[in-house]
Protein backbone atom coordinates (compact mmCIF):
# COMPACT_ATOMS: atom_id res chain seq x y z
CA UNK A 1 101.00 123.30 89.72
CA UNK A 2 100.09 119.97 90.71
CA UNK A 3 97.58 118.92 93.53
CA UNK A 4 100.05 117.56 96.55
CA UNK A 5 97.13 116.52 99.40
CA UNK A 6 93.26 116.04 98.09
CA UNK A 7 91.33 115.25 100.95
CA UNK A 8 87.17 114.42 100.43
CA UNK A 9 84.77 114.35 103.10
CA UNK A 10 86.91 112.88 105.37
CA UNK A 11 85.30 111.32 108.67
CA UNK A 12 87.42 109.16 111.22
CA UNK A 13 85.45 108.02 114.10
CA UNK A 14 86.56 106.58 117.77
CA UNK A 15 84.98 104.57 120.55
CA UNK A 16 85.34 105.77 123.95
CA UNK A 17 84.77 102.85 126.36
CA UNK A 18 83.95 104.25 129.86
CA UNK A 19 84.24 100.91 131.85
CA UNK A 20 86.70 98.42 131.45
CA UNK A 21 86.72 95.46 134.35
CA UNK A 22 83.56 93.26 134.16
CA UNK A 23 82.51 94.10 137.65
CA UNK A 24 82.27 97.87 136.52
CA UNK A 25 80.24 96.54 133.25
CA UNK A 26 77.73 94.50 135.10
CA UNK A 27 77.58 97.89 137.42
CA UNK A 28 77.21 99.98 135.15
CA UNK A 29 74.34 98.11 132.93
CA UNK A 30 72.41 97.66 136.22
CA UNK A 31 72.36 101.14 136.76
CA UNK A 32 71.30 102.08 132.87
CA UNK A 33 74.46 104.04 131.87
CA UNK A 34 76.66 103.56 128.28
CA UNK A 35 79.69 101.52 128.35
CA UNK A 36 80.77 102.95 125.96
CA UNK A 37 80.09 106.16 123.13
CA UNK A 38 81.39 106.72 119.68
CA UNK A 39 82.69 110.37 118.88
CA UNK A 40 84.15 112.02 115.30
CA UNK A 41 87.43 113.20 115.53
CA UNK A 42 87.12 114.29 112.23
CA UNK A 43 83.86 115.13 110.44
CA UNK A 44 82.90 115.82 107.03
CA UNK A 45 86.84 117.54 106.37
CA UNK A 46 87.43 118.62 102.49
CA UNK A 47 90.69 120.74 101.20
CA UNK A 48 93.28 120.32 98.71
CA UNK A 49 96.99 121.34 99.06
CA UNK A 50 99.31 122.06 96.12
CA UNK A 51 102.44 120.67 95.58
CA UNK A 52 105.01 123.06 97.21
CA UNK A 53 102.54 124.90 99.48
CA UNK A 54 103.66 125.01 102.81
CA UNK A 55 100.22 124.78 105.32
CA UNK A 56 100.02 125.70 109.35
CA UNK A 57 96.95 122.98 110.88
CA UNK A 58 95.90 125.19 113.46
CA UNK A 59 93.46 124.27 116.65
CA UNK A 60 92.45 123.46 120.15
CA UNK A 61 93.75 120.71 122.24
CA UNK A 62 91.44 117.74 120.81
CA UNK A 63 90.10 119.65 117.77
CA UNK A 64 91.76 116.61 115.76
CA UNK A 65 94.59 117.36 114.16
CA UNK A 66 96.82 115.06 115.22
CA UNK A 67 94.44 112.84 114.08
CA UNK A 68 93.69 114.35 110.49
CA UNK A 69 97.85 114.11 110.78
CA UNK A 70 97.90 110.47 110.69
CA UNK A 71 95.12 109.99 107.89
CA UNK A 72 97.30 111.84 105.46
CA UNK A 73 100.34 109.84 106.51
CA UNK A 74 98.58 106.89 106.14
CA UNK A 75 98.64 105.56 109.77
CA UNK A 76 94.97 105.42 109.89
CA UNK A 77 92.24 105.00 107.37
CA UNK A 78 88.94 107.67 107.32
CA UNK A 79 85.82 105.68 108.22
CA UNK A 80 84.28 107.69 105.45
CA UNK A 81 85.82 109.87 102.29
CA UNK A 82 88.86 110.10 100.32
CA UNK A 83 92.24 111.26 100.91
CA UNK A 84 95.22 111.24 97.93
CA UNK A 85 98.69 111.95 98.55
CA UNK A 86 101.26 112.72 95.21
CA UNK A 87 104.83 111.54 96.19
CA UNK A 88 107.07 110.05 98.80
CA UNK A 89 105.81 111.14 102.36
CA UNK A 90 108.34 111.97 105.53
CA UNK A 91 107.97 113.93 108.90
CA UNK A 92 107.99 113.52 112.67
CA UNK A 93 104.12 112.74 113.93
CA UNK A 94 105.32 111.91 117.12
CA UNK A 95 108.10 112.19 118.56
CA UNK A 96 110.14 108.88 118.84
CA UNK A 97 107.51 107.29 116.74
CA UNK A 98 109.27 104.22 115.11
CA UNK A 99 112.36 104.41 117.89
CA UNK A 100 112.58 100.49 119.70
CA UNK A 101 113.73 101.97 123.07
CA UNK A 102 116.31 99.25 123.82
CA UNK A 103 118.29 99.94 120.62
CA UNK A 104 121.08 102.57 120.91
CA UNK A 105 120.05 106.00 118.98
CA UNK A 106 122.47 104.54 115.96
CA UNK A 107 120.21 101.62 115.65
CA UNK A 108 117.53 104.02 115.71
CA UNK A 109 118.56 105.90 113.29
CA UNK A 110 118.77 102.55 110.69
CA UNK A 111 115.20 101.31 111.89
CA UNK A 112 113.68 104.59 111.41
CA UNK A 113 115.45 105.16 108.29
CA UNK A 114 113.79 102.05 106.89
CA UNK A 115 110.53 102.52 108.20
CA UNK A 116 110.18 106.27 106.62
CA UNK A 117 111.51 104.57 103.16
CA UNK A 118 115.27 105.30 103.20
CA UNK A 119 117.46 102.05 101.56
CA UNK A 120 120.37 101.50 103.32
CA UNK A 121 122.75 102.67 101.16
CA UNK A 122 120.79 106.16 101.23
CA UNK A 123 120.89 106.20 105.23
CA UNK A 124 124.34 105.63 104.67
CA UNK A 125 125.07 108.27 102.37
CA UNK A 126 123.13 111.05 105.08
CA UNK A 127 124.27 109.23 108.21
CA UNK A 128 127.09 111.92 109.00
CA UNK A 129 124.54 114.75 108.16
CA UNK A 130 122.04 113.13 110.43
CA UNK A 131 124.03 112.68 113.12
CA UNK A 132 125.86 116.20 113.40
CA UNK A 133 122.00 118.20 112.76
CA UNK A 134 121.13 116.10 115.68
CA UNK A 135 124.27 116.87 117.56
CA UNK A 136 123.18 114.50 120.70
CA UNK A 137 127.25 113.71 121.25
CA UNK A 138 127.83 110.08 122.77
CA UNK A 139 124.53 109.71 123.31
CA UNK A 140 124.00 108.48 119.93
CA UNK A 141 125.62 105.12 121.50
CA UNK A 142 122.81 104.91 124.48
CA UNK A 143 119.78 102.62 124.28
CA UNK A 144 117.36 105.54 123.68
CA UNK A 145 114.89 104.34 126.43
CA UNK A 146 117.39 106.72 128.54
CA UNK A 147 116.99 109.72 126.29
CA UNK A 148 115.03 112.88 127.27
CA UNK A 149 111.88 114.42 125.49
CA UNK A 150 114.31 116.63 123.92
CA UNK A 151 117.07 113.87 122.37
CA UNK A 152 114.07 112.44 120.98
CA UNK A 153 113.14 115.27 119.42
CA UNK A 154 116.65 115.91 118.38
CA UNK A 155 117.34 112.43 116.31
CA UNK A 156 113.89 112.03 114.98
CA UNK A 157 113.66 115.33 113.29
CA UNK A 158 116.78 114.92 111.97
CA UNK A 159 116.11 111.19 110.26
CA UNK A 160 112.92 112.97 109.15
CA UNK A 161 114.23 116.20 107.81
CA UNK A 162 116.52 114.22 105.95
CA UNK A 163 114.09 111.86 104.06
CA UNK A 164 114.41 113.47 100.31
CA UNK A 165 110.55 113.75 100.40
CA UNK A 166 107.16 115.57 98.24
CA UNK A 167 105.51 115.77 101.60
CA UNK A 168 106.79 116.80 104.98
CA UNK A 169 104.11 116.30 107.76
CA UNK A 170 105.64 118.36 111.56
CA UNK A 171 103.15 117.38 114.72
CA UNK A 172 104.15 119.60 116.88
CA UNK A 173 107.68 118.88 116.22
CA UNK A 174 109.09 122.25 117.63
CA UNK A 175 107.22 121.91 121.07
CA UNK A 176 109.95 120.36 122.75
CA UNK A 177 113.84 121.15 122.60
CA UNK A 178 115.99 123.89 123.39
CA UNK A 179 116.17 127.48 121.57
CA UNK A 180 118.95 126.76 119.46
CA UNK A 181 117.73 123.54 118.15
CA UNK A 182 114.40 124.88 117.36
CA UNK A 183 115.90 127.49 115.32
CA UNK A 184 117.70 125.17 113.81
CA UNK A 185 114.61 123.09 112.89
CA UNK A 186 112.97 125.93 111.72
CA UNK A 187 115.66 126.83 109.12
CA UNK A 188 116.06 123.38 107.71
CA UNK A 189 112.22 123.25 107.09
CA UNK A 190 112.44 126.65 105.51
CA UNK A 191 115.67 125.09 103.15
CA UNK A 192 112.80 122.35 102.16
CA UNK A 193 110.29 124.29 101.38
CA UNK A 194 112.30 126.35 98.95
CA UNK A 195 112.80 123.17 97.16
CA UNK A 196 109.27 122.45 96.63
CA UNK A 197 108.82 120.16 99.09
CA UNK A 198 104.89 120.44 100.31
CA UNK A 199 105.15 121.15 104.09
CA UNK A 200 101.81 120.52 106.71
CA UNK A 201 102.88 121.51 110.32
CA UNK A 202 101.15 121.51 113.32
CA UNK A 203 101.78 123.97 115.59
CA UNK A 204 100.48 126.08 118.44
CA UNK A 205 102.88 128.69 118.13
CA UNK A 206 101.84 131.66 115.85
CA UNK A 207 105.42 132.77 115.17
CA UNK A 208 106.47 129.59 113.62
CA UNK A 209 103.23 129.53 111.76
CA UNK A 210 104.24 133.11 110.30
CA UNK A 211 107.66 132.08 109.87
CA UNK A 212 106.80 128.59 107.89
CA UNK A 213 103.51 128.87 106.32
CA UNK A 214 101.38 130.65 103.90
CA UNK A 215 98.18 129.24 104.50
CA UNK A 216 96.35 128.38 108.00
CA UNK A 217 93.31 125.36 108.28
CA UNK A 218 91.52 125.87 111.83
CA UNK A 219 90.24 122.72 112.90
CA UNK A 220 87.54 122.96 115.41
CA UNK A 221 85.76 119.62 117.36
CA UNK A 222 86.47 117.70 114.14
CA UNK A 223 85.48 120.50 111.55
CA UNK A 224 87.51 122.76 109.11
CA UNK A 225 86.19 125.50 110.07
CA UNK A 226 88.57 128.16 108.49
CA UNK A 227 91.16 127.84 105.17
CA UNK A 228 92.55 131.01 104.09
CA UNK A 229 95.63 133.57 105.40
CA UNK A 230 97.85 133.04 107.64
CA UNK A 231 97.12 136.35 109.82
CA UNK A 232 93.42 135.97 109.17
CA UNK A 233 93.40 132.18 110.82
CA UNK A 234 95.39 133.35 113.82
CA UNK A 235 93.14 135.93 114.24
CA UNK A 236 90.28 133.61 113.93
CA UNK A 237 91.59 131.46 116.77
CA UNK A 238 92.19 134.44 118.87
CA UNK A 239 95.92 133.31 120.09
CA UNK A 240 97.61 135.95 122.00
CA UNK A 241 101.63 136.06 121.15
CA UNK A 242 102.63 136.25 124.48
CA UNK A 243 103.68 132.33 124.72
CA UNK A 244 107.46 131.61 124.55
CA UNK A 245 108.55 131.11 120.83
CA UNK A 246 111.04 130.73 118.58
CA UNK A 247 113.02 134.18 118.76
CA UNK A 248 111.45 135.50 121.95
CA UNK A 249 112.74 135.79 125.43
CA UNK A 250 111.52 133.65 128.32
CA UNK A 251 111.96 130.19 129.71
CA UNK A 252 113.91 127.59 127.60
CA UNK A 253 112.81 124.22 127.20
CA UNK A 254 114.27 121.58 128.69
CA UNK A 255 117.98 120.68 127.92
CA UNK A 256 119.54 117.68 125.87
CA UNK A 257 120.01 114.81 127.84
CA UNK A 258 117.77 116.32 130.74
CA UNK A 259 117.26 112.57 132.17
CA UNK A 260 120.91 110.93 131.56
C-alpha cells in the first residue's frame, strides 16, 4: 500500500490584528497595548495516510482543522514542515468555494469543473450525472447569488463527488442540507471509498464518522493530539450522540431553495 497524505511537522501561523483605523492605532500605542498578535493554527502536526484509507479530522470549533484542510489541498502553504500528496486531489472545503455568484449554477458547474481539474470534455461527459445527484430543478438556470446554504451544498458536492480523484477532502460538507440529500452524500462517498479513493472528512457528527471512517485524528488548539480508532477518538473528545444526524429523528435542516 502506498503512502496517500505524508504530512511533517507541519506549522501554519496567523496574525490577528486587533485595531484597524489609524485613530484606534495611535490609541492604542499610547495606551501600551499590541496591535496586533501572531497565533499557530497548526503546530508541530505529523501523520501519514495510506492510499485508500478513509480518515474522520475530528475537533473543537477553532482547533484548526479547517485550516490543516486547506494545507493538504494546497490552498495554503505551512510556515514550517512538509506536506506530500500522491494523486489528483477533489472535495468540497467550503461550500460554494470556486462558485462566481452572478453566474447561473450551469456556469458554475463549468468554472468549478475547471478549477478542481476537470477538461471540458470530461465535465461534459458527467454533466447529466452532476446535475440529477444535485437535483436543484430550474434552479440550475439562477445566478447562484440567489441560492440557499443548502443549493450550495447541493451543486458543489456534486461537481466534487464527481471529480475521478486519489484524494477526496469533505469540510464539513454534510452540515448543511436536508435528510435525504445527506444520505445521499453519505452513500456516494461510501461508493468512493470502495474504489480506493483516500477520503479525509471533517465532521462533527459521530455517526457519519462511524459510518465513513476507520481512523479518527483529534486536533486540539493546533495539536494532533490523538490518531488511532474510530470509537476510541470519539471517546476521547467526549461527544455525546444526542445531536441530530444522519439516520436519527429530530429537526431537518433547512430546505432547497430556502431563500428563492
Amino acid at each position: 500500500m502506498s503512502e496517500s497524505i505524508v504530512v511533517r511537522n507541519v506549522t501554519k501561523d496567523f496574525t490577528m490584528q486587533y485595531h484597524r483605523s489609524l485613530k484606534d492605532m495611535a490609541v492604542a500605542t499610547l495606551k501600551g497595548l499590541p496591535l496586533k498578535e501572531q497565533f499557530q493554527a497548526i503546530n508541530d502536526v505529523s501523520f501519514t495516510i495510506e492510499q485508500g484509507e478513509s480518515i474522520g479530522l475530528m475537533g473543537l470549533n477553532g482547533s484548526g482543522k479547517s485550516t490543516l484542510l486547506k494545507l493538504i489541498n494546497g490552498v495554503m502553504s505551512p510556515d514550517q514542515g512538509t506536506i506530500r500528496t500522491r494523486g489528483r486531489i477533489a472535495g468540497l472545503i467550503a461550500t460554494g468555494a470556486g462558485f462566481h455568484p452572478q453566474l447561473t449554477g450551469r456556469e458554475n458547474l463549468y468554472l468549478n469543473g475547471a478549477i478542481l481539474g476537470m477538461s471540458e470534455a470530461e465535465i461534459n461527459s458527467k454533466f447529466d450525472a452532476i446535475v440529477e445527484f444535485a437535483d436543484i430543478g430550474k434552479f440550475l438556470e439562477t445566478p447562484v447569488s440567489h441560492y440557499s446554504s443548502g443549493m450550495y451544498a447541493r451543486l458543489g458536492f456534486s461537481i466534487a463527488i464527481h471529480v475521478d480523484a486519489d484524494i477526496f477532502l469533505a469540510d464539513e460538507v454534510l452540515a448543511v442540507g436536508d435528510r435525504p440529500f445527506k444520505k445521499k452524500c453519505v452513500q456516494k462517498m461510501q461508493e468512493i471509498r470502495q474504489q480506493g479513493t483516500t477520503i479525509f472528512y471533517v465532521s462533527h457528527a459521530t455517526a457519519s464518522v462511524r459510518a465513513m471512517c476507520d481512523r479518527v485524528l483529534v486536533l486540539e488548539s493546533g495539536h494532533l493530539n490523538f490518531d488511532g480508532d474510530v470509537e476510541a477518538g470519539i471517546r476521547y473528545l467526549q461527544y455525546d450522540d444526542v445531536e441530530d444526524e444522519i439516520g436519527v429523528d429530530g429537526n431537518d435542516d433547512e430546505e432547497l431553495g430556502a431563500d428563492i
